[in-house]
PDB file of N, CA and C in Angstrom:
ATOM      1  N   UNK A   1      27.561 112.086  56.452  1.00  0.00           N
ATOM      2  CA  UNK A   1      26.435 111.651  55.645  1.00  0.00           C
ATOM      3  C   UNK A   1      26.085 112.744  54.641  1.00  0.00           C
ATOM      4  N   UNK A   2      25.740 112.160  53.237  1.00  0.00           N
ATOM      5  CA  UNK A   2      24.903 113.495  52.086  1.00  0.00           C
ATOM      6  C   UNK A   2      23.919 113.539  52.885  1.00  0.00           C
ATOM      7  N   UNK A   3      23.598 114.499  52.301  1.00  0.00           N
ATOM      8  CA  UNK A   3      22.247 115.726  52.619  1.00  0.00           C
ATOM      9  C   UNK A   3      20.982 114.506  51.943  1.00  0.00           C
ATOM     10  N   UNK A   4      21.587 113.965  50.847  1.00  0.00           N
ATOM     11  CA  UNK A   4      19.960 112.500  50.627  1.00  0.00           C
ATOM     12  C   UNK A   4      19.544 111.909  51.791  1.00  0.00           C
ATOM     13  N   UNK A   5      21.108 111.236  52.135  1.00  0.00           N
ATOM     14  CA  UNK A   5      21.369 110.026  53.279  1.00  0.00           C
ATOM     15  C   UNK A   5      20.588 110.889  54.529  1.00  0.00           C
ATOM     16  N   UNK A   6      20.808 111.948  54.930  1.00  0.00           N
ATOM     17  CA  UNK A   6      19.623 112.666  56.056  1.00  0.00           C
ATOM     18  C   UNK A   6      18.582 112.946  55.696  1.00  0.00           C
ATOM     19  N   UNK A   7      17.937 113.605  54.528  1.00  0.00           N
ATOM     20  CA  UNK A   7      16.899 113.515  54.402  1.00  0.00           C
ATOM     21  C   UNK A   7      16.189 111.874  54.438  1.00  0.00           C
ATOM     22  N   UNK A   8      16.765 110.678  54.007  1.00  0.00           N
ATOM     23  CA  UNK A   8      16.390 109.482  54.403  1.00  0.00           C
ATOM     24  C   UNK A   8      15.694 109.180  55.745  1.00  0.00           C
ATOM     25  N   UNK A   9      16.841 109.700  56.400  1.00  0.00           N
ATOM     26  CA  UNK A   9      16.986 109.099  57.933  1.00  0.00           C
ATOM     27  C   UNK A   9      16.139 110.117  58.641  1.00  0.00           C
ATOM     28  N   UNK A  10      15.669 111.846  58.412  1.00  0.00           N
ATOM     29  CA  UNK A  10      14.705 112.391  58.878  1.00  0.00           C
ATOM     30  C   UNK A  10      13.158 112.056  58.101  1.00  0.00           C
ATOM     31  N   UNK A  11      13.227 111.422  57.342  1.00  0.00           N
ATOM     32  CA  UNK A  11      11.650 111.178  56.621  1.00  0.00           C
ATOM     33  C   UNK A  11      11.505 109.818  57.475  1.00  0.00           C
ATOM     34  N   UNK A  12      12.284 108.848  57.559  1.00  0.00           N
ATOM     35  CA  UNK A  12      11.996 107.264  58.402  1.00  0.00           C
ATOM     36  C   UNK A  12      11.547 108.041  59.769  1.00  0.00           C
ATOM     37  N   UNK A  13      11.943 108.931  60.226  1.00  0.00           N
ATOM     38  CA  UNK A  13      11.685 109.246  61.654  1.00  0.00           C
ATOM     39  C   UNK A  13      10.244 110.107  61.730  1.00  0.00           C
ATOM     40  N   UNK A  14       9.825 110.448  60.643  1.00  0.00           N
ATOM     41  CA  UNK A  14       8.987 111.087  60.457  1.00  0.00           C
ATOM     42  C   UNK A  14       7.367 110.243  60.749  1.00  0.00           C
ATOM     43  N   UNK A  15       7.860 109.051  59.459  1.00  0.00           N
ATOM     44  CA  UNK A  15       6.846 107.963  59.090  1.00  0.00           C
ATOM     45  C   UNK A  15       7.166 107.541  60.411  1.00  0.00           C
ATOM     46  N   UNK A  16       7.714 106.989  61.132  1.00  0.00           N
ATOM     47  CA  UNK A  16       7.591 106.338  62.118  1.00  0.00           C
ATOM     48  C   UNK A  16       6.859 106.781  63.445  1.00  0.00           C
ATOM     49  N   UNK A  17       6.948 108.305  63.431  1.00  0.00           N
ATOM     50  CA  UNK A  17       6.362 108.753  64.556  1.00  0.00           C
ATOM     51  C   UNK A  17       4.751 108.562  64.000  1.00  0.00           C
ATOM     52  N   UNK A  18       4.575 109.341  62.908  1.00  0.00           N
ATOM     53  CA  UNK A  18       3.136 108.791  62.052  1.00  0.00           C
ATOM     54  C   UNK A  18       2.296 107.535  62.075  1.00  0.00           C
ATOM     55  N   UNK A  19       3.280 106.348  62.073  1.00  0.00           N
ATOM     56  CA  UNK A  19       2.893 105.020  62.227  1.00  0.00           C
ATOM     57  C   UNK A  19       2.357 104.668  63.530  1.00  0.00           C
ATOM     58  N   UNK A  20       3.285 105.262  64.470  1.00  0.00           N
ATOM     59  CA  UNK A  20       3.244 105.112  66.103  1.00  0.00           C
ATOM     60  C   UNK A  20       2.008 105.640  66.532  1.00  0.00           C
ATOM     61  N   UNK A  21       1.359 106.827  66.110  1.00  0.00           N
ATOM     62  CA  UNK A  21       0.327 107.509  66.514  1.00  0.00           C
ATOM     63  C   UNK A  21      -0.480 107.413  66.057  1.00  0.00           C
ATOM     64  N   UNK A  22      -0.823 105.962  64.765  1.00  0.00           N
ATOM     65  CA  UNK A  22      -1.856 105.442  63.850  1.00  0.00           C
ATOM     66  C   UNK A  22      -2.074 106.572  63.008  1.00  0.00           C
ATOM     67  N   UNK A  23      -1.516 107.681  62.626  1.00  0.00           N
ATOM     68  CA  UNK A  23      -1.735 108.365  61.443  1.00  0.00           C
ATOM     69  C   UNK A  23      -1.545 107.908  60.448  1.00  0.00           C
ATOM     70  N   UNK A  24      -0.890 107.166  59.684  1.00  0.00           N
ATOM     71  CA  UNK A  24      -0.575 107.060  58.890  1.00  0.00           C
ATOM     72  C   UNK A  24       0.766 105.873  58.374  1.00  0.00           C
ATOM     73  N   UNK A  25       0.632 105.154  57.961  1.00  0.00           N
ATOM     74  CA  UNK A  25       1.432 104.051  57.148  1.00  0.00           C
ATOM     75  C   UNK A  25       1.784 102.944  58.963  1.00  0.00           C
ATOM     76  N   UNK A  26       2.338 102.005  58.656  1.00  0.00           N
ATOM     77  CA  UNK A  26       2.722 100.825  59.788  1.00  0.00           C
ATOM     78  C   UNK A  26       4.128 100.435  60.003  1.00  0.00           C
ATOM     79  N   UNK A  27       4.152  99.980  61.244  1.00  0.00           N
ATOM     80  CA  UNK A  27       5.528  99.914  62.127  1.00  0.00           C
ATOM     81  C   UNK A  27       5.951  98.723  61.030  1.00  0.00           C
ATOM     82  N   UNK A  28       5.319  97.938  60.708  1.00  0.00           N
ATOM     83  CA  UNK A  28       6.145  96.898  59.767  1.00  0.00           C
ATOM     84  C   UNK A  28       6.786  97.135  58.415  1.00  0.00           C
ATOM     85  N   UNK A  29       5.783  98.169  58.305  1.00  0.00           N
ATOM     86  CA  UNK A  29       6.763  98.807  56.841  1.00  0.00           C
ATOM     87  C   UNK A  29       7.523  99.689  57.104  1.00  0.00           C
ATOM     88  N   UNK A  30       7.379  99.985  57.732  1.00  0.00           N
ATOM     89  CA  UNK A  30       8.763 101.299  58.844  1.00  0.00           C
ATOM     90  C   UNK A  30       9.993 100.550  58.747  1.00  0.00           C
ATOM     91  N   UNK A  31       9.682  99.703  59.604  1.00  0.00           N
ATOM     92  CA  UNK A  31      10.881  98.289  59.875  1.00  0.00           C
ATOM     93  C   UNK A  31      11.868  97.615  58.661  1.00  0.00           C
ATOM     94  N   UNK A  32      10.649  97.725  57.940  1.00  0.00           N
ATOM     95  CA  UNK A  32      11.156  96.919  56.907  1.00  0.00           C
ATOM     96  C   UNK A  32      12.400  97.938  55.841  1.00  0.00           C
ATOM     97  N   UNK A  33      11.324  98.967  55.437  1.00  0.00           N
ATOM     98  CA  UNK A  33      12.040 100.443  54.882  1.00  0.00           C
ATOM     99  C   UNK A  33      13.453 100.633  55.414  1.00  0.00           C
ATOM    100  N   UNK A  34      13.638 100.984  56.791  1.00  0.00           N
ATOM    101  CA  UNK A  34      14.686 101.111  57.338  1.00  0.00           C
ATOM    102  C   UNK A  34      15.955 100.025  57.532  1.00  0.00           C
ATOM    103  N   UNK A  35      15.404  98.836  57.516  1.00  0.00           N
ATOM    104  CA  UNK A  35      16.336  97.757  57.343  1.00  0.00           C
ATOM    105  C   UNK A  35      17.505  97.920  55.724  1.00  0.00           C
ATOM    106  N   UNK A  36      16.140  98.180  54.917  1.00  0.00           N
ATOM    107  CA  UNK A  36      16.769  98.012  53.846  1.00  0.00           C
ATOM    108  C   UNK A  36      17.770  99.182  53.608  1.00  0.00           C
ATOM    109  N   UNK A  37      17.400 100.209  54.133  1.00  0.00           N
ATOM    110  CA  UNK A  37      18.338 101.552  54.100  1.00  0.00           C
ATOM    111  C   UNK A  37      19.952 101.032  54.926  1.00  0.00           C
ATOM    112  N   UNK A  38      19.501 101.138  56.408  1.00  0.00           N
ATOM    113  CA  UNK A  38      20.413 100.534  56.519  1.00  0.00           C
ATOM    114  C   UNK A  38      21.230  99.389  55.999  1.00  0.00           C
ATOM    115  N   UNK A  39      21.097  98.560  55.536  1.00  0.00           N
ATOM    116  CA  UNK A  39      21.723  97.415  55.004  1.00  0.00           C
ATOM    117  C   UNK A  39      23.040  98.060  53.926  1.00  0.00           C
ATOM    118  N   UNK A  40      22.638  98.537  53.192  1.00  0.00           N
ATOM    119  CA  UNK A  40      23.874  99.767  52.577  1.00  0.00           C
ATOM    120  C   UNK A  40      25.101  99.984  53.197  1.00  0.00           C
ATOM    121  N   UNK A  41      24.956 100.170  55.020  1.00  0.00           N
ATOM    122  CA  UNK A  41      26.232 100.097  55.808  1.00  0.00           C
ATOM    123  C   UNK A  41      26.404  98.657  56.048  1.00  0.00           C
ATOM    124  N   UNK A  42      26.091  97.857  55.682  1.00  0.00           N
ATOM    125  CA  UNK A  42      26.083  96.566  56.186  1.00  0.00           C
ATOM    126  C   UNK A  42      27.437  95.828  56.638  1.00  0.00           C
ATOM    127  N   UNK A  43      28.565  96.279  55.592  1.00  0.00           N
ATOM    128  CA  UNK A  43      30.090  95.877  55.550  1.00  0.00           C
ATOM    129  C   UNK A  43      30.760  96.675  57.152  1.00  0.00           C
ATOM    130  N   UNK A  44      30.494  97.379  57.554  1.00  0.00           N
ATOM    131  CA  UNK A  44      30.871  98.409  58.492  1.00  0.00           C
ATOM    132  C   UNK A  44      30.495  97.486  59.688  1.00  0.00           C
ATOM    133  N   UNK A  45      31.497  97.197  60.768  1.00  0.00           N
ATOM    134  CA  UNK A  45      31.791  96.643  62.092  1.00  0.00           C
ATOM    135  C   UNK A  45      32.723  96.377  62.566  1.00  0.00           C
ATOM    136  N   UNK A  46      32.786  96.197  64.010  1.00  0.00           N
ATOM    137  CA  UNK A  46      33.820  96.497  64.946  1.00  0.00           C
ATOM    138  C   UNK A  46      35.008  95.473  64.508  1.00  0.00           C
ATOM    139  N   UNK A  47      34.999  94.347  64.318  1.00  0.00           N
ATOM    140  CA  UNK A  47      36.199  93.565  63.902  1.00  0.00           C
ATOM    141  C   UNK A  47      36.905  93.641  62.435  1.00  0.00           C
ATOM    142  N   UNK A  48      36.273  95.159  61.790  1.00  0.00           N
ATOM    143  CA  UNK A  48      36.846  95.160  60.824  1.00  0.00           C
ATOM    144  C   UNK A  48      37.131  96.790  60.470  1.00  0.00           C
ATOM    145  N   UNK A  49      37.233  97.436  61.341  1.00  0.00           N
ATOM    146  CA  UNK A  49      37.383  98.577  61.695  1.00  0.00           C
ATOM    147  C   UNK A  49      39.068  99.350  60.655  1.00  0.00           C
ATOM    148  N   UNK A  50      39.592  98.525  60.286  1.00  0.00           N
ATOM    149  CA  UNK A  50      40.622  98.685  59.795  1.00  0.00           C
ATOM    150  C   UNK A  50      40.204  99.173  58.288  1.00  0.00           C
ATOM    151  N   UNK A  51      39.456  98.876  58.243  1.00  0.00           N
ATOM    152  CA  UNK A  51      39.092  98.686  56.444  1.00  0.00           C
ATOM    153  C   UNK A  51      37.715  99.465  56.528  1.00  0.00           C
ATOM    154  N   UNK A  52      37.563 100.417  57.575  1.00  0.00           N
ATOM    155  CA  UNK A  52      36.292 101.169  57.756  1.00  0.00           C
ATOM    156  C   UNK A  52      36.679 102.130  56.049  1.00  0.00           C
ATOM    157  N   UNK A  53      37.650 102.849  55.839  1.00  0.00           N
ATOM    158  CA  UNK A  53      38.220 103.678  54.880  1.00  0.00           C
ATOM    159  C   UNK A  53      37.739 102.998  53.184  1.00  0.00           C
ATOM    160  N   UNK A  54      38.041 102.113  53.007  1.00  0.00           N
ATOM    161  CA  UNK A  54      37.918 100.881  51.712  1.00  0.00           C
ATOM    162  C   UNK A  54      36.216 100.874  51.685  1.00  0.00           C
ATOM    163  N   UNK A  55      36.052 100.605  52.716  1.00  0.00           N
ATOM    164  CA  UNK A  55      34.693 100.232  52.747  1.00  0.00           C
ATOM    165  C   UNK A  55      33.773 101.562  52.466  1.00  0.00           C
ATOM    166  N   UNK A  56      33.835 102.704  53.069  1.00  0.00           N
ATOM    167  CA  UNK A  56      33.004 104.100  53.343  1.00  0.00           C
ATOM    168  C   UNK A  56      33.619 104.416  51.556  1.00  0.00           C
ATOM    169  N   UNK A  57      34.387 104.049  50.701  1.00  0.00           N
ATOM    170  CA  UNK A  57      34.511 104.460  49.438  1.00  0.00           C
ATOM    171  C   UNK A  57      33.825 103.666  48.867  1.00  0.00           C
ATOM    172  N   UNK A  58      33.902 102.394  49.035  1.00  0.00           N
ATOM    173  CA  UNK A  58      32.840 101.098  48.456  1.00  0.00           C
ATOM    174  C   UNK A  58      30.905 101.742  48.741  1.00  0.00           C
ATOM    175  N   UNK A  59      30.878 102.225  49.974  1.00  0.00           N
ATOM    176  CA  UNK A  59      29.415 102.497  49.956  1.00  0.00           C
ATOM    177  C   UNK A  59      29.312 104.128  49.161  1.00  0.00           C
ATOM    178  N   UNK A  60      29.936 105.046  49.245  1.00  0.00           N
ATOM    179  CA  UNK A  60      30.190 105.976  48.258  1.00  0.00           C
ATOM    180  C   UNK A  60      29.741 105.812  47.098  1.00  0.00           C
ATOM    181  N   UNK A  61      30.465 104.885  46.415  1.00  0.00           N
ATOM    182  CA  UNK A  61      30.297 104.539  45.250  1.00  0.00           C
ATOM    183  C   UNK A  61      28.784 103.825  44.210  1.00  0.00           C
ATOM    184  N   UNK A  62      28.174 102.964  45.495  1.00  0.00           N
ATOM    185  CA  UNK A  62      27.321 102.239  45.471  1.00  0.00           C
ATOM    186  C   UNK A  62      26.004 103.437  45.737  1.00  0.00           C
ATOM    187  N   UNK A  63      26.501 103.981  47.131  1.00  0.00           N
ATOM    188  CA  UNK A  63      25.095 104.725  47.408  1.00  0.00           C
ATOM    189  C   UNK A  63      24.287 105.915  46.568  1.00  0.00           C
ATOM    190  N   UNK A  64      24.445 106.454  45.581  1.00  0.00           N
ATOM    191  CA  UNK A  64      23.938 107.477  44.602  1.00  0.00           C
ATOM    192  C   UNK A  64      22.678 106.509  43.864  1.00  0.00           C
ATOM    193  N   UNK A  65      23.703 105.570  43.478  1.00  0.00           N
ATOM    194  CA  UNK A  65      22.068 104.881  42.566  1.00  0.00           C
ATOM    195  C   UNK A  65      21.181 104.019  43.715  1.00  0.00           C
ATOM    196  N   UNK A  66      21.733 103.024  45.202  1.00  0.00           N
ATOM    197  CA  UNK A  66      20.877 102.936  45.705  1.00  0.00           C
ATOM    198  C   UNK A  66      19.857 103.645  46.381  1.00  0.00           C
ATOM    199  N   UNK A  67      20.261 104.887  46.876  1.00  0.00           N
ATOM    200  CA  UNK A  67      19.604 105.919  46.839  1.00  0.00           C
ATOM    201  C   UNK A  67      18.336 106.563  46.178  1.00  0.00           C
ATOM    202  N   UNK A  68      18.777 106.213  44.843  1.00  0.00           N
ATOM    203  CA  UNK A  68      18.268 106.854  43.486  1.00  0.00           C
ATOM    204  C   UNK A  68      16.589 105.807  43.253  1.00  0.00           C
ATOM    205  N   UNK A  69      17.219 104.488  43.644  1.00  0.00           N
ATOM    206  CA  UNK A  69      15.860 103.728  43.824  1.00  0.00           C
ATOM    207  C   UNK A  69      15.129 103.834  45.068  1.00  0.00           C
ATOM    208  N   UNK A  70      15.610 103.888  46.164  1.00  0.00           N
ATOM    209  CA  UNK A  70      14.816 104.183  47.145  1.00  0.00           C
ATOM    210  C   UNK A  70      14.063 105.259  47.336  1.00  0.00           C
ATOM    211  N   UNK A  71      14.724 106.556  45.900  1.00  0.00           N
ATOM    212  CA  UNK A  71      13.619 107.786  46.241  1.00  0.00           C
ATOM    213  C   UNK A  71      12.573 107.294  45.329  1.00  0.00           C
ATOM    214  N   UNK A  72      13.342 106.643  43.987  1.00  0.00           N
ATOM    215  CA  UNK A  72      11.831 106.825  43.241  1.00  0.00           C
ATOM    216  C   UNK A  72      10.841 105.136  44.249  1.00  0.00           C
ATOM    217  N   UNK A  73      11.293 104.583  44.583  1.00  0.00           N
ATOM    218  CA  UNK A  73       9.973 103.650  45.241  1.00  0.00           C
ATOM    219  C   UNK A  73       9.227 104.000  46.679  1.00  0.00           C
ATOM    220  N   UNK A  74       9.639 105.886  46.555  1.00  0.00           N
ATOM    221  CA  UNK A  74       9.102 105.684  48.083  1.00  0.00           C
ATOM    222  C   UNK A  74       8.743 107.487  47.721  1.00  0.00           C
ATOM    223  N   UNK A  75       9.029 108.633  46.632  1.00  0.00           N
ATOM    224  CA  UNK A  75       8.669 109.587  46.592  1.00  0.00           C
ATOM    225  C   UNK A  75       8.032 109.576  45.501  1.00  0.00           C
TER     226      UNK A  75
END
């Protein structure tokens, strides 16, 4: 994973513990946030494991600018 793609995935864990302890923002927008992040791997699963390679260049390619919107609608 880039260093974005973790900072992603340590800020969701962040908000989420936040959400959990009513500090701050909700489990449904947590949910929701993270779905959409994930969804990016979406092509990636076990019956197609062959084409994991094709695919991890396909999200490569894609992930810089989806990325690029998810920082500016969320930093």
């Amino acid at each position: 994973m880039t260093d974005l793609e973790n900072t992603f995935l340590y800020g969701y864990g962040d908000f989420y513990d936040l959400a959990v302890q009513k500090i701050y923002g909700d489990l449904e927008l947590i949910s929701k946030e993270i779905k959409e992040f994930i969804s990016f791997y979406g092509d990636f699963n076990f019956e197609n494991h062959e084409s994991w390679t094709q695919i991890n260049k396909n999200v490569k390619n894609k992930l810089p600018e989806n990325l690029k919107l998810l920082k500016v609608k969320y930093y």
